[in-house]
C-alpha atoms as a PDB file:
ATOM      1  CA  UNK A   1      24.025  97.743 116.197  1.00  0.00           C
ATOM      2  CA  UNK A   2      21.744 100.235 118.307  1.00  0.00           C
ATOM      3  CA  UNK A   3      18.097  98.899 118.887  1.00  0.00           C
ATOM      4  CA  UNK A   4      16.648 101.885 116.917  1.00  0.00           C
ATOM      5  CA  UNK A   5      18.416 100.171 113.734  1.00  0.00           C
ATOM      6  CA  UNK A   6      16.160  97.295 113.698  1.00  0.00           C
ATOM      7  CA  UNK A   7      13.051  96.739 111.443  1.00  0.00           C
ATOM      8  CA  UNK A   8       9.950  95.842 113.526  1.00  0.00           C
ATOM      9  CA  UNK A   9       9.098  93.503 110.745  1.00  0.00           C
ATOM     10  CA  UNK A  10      11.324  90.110 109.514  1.00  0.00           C
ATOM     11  CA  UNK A  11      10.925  87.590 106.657  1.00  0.00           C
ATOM     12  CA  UNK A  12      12.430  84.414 106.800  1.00  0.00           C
ATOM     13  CA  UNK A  13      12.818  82.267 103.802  1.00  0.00           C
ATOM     14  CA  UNK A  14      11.878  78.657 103.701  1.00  0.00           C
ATOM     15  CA  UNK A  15      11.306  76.233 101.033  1.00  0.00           C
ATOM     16  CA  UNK A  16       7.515  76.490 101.458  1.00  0.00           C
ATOM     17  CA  UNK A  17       7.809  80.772 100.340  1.00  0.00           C
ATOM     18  CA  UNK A  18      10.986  80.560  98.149  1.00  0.00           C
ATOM     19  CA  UNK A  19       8.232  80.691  94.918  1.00  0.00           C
ATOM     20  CA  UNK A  20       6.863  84.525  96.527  1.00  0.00           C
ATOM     21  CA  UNK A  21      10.182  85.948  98.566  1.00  0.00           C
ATOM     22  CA  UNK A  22      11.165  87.889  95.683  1.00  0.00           C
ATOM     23  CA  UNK A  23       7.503  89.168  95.182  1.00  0.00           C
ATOM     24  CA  UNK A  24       7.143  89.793  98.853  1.00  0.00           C
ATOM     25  CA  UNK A  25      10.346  91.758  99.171  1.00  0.00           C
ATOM     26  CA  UNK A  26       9.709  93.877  95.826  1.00  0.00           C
ATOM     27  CA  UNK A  27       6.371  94.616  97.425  1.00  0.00           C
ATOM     28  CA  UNK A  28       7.116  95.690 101.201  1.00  0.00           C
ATOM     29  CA  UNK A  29       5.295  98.972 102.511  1.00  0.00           C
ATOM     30  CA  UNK A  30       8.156  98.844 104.910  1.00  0.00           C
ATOM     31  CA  UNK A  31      11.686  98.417 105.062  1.00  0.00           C
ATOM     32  CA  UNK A  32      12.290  94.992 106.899  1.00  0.00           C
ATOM     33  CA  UNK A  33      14.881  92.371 107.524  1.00  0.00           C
ATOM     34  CA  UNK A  34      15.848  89.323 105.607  1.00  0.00           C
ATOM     35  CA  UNK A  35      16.876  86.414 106.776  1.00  0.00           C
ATOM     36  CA  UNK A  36      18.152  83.810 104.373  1.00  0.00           C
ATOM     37  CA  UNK A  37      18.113  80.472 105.180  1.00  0.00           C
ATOM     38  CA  UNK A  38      16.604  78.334 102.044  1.00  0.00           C
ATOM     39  CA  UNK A  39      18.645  75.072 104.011  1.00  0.00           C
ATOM     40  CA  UNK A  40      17.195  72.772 101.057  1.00  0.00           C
ATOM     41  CA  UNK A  41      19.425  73.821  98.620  1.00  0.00           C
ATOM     42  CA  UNK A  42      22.903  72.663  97.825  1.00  0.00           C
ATOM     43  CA  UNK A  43      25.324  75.132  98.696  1.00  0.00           C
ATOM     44  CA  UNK A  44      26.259  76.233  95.248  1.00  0.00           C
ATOM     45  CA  UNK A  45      22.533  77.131  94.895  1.00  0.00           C
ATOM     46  CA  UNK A  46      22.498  78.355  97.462  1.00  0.00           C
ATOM     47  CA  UNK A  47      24.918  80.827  97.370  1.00  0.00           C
ATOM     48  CA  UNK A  48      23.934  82.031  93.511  1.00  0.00           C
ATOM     49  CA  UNK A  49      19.875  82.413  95.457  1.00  0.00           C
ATOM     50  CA  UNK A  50      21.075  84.546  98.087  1.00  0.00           C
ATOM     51  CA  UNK A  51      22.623  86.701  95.629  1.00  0.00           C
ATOM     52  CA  UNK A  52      20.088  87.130  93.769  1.00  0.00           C
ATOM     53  CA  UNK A  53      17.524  87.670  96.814  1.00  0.00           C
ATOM     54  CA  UNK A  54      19.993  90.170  98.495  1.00  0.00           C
ATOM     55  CA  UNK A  55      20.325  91.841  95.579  1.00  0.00           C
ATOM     56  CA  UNK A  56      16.352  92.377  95.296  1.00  0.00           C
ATOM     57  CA  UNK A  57      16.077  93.077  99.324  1.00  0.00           C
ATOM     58  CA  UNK A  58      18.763  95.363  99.233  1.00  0.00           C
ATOM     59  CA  UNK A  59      16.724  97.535  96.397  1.00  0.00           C
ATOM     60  CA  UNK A  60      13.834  97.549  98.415  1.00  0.00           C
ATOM     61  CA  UNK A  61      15.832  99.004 101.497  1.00  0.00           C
ATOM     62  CA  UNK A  62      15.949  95.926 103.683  1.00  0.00           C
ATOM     63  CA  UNK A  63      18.922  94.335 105.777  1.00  0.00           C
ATOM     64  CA  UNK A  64      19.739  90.746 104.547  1.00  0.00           C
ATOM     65  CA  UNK A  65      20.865  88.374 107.502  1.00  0.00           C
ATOM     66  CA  UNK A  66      22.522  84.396 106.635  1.00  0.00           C
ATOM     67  CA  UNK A  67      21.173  81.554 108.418  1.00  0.00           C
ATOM     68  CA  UNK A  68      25.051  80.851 108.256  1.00  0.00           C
ATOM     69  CA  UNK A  69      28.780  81.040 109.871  1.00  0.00           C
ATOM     70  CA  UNK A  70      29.983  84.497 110.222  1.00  0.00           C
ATOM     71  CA  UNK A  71      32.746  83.431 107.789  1.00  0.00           C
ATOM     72  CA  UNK A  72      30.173  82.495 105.584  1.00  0.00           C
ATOM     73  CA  UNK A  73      28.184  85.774 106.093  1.00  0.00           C
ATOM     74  CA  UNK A  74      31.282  87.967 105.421  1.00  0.00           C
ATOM     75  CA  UNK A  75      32.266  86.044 102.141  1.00  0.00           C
ATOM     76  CA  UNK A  76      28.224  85.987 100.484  1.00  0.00           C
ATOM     77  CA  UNK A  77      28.319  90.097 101.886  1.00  0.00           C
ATOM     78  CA  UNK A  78      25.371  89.254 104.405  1.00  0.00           C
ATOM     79  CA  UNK A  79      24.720  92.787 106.843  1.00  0.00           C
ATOM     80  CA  UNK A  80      24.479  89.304 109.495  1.00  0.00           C
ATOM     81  CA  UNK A  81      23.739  85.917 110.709  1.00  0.00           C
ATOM     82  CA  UNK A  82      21.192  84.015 112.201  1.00  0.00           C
ATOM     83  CA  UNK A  83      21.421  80.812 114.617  1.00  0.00           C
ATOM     84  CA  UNK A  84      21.295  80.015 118.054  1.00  0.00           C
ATOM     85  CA  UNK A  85      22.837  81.859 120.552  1.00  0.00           C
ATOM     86  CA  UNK A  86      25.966  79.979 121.040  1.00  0.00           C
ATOM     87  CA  UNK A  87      26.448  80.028 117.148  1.00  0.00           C
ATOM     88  CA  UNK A  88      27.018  83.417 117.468  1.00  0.00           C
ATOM     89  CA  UNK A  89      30.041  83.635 119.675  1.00  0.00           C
ATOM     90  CA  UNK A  90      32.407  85.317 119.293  1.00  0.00           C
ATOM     91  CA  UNK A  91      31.103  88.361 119.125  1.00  0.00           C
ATOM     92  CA  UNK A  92      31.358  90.345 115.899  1.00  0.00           C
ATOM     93  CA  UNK A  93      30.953  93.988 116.034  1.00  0.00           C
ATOM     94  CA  UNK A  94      31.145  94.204 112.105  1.00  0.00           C
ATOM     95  CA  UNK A  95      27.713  91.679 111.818  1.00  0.00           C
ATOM     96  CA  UNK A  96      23.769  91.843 113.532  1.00  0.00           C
ATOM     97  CA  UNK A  97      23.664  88.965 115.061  1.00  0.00           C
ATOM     98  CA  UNK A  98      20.075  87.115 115.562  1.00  0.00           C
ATOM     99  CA  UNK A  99      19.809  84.448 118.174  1.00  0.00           C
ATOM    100  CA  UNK A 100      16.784  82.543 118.236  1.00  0.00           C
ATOM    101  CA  UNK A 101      15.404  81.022 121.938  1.00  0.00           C
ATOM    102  CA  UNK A 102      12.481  78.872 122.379  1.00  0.00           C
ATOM    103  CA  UNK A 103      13.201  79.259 126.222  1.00  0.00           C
ATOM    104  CA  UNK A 104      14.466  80.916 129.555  1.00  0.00           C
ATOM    105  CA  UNK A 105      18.122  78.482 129.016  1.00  0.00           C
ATOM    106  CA  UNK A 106      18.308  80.274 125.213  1.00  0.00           C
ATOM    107  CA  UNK A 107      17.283  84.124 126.031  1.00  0.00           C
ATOM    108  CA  UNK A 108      20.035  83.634 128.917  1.00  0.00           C
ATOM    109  CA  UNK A 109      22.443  82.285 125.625  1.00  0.00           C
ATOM    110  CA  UNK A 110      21.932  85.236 123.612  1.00  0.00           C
ATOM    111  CA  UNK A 111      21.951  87.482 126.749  1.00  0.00           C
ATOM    112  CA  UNK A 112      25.914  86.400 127.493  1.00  0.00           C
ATOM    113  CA  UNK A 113      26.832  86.305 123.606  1.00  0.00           C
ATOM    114  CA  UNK A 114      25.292  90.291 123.541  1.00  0.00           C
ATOM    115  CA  UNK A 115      23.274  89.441 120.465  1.00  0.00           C
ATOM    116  CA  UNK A 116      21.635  92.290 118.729  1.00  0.00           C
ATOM    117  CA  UNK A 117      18.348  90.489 118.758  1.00  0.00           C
ATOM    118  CA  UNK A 118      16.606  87.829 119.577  1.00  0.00           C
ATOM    119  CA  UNK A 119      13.703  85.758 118.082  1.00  0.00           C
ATOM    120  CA  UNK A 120      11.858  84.012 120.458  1.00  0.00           C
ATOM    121  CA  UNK A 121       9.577  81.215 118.931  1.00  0.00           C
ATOM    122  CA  UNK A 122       6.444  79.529 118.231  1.00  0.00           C
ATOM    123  CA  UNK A 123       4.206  82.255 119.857  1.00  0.00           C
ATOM    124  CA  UNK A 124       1.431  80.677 117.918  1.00  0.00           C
ATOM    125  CA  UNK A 125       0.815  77.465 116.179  1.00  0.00           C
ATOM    126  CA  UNK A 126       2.703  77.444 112.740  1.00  0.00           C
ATOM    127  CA  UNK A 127       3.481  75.103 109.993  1.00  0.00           C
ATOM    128  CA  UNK A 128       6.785  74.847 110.886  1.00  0.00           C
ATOM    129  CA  UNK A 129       5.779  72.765 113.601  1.00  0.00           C
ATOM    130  CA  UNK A 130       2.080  71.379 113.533  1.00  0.00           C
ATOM    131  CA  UNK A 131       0.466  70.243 117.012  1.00  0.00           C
ATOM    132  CA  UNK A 132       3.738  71.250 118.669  1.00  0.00           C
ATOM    133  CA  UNK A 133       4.030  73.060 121.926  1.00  0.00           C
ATOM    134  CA  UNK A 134       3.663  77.088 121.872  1.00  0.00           C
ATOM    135  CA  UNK A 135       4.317  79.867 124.063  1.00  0.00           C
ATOM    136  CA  UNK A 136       1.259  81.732 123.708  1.00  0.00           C
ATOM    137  CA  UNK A 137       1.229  85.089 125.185  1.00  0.00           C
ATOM    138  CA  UNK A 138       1.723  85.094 128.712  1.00  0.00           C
ATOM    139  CA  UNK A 139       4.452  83.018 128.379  1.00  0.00           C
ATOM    140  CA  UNK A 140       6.232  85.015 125.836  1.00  0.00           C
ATOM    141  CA  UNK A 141       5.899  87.653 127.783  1.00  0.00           C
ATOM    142  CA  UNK A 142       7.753  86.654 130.440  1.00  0.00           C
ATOM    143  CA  UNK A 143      10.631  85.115 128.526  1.00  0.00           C
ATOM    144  CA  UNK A 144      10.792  88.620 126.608  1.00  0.00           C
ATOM    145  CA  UNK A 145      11.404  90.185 130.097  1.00  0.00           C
ATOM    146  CA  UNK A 146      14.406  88.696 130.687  1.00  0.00           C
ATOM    147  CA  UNK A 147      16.169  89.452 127.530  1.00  0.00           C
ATOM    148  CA  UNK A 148      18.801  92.285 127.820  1.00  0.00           C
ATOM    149  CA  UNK A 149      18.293  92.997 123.591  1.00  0.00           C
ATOM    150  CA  UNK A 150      15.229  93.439 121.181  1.00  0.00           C
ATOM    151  CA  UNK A 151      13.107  90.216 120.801  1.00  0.00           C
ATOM    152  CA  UNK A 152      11.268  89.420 117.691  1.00  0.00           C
ATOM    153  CA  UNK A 153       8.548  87.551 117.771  1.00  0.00           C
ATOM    154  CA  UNK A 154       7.999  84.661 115.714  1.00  0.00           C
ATOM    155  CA  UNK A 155       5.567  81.278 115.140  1.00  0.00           C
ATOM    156  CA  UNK A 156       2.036  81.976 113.706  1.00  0.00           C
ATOM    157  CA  UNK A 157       2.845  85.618 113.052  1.00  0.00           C
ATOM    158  CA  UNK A 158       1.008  87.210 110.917  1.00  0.00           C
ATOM    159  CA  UNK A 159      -0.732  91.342 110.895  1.00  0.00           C
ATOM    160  CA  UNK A 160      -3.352  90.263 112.943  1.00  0.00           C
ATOM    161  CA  UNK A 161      -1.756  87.882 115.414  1.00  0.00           C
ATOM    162  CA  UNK A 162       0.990  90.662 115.917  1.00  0.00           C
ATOM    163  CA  UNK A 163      -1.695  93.099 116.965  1.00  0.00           C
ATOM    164  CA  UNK A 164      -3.340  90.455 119.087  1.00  0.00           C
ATOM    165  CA  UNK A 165       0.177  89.904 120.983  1.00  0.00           C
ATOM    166  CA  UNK A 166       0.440  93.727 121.151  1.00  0.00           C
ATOM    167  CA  UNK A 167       4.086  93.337 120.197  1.00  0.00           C
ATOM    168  CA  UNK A 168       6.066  95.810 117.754  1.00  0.00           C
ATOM    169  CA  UNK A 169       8.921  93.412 116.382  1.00  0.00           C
ATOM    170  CA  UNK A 170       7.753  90.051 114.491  1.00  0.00           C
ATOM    171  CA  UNK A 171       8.652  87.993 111.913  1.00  0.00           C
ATOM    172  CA  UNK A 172       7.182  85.347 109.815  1.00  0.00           C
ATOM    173  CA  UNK A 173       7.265  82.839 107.018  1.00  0.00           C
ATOM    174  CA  UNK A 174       3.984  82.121 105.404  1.00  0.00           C
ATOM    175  CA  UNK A 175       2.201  85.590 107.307  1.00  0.00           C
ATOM    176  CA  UNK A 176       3.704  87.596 104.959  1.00  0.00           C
ATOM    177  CA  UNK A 177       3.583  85.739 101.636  1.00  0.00           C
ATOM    178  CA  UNK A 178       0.915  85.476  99.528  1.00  0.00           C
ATOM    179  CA  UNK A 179       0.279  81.971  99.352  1.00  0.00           C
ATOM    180  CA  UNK A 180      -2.714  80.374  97.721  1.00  0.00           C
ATOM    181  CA  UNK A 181      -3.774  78.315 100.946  1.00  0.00           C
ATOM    182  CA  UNK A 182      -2.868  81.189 103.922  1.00  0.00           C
ATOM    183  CA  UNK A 183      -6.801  81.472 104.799  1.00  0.00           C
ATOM    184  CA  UNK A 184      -6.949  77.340 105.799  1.00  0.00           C
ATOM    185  CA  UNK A 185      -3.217  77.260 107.721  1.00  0.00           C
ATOM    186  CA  UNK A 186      -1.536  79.036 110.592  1.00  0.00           C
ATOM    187  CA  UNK A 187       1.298  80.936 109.733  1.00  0.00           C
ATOM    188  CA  UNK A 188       4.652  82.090 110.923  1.00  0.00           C
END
């Protein structure tokens, strides 16, 4: 997977968005990539919501990623998989593979697996993980430097924190969902 076939933007699914993702991926300006994780449900729910999300994100002209095994990715018909870096060995050339890092030890990871991508997390402060540590910008910077693949940014991303970070590729949970309590929270 060249770096020119990555979206700039990413949607991850979580419990907290599962009520808008098919809303959200209906109504995308932009082709984008999916990543399917919805870890709450049992697995045969699972699998029969992923299907039916794919199905809808794959309309709408967007990649669909599994926060999954590779097996697992292959059998549901994911485009990849999503997990940290040593998750994602060995390396697949038939799958995108998206390693997430929260640190110099994790972009070095996903370096030496030769992921496609890399999501490097919380730039901001997000729901995910309230009054937990961040990155902020400097520091994502840096670790960003030293990643040999595109990184995607991720952790209170939303429109404008993406323009404030000056970065091209993010991702996010509640920033791109329409969800009745967005103005009061920080998103990701």
């Amino acid at each position: 997977m060249t770096r020119h076939l990555l979206p700039d933007l990413w949607l991850l699914s979580d419990e907290r968005n599962a009520a808008v993702l098919e809303r959200v991926l209906r109504n995308a300006q932009q082709s984008m990539g999916f990543i399917y994780r919805h870890y709450h449900l049992p697995d045969p729910q699972r699998h029969e919501e992923f299907q039916r999300l794919a199905h809808v994100a794959r309309a709408g002209g967007h990649i669909v990623i599994l926060a999954d095994s590779a097996l697992t990715a292959r059998e549901w018909g994911a485009e990849g998989i999503y997990g940290a870096p040593l998750a994602l060995y060995p390396r697949r050339s038939d799958l995108i593979r998206i390693a997430t890092a929260h640190d110099m030890r994790e972009i070095a990871q996903a370096n030496r697996v030769e992921a496609n991508a890399v999501m490097l997390s919380p730039v901001f402060p997000t729901r995910s993980h309230p009054g937990g540590a961040v990155l902020g910008t400097a520091r994502f910077r840096t670790l960003a430097a030293h990643a040999q693949m595109p990184v995607i940014a991720l952790g209170g991303m939303n429109r404008q924190t993406a323009q404030r970070l000056a970065w091209p590729r993010w991702a996010a949970i509640d920033g791109l969902s329409p969800l009745p309590s967005r103005r009061r929270i920080h998103r990701e």
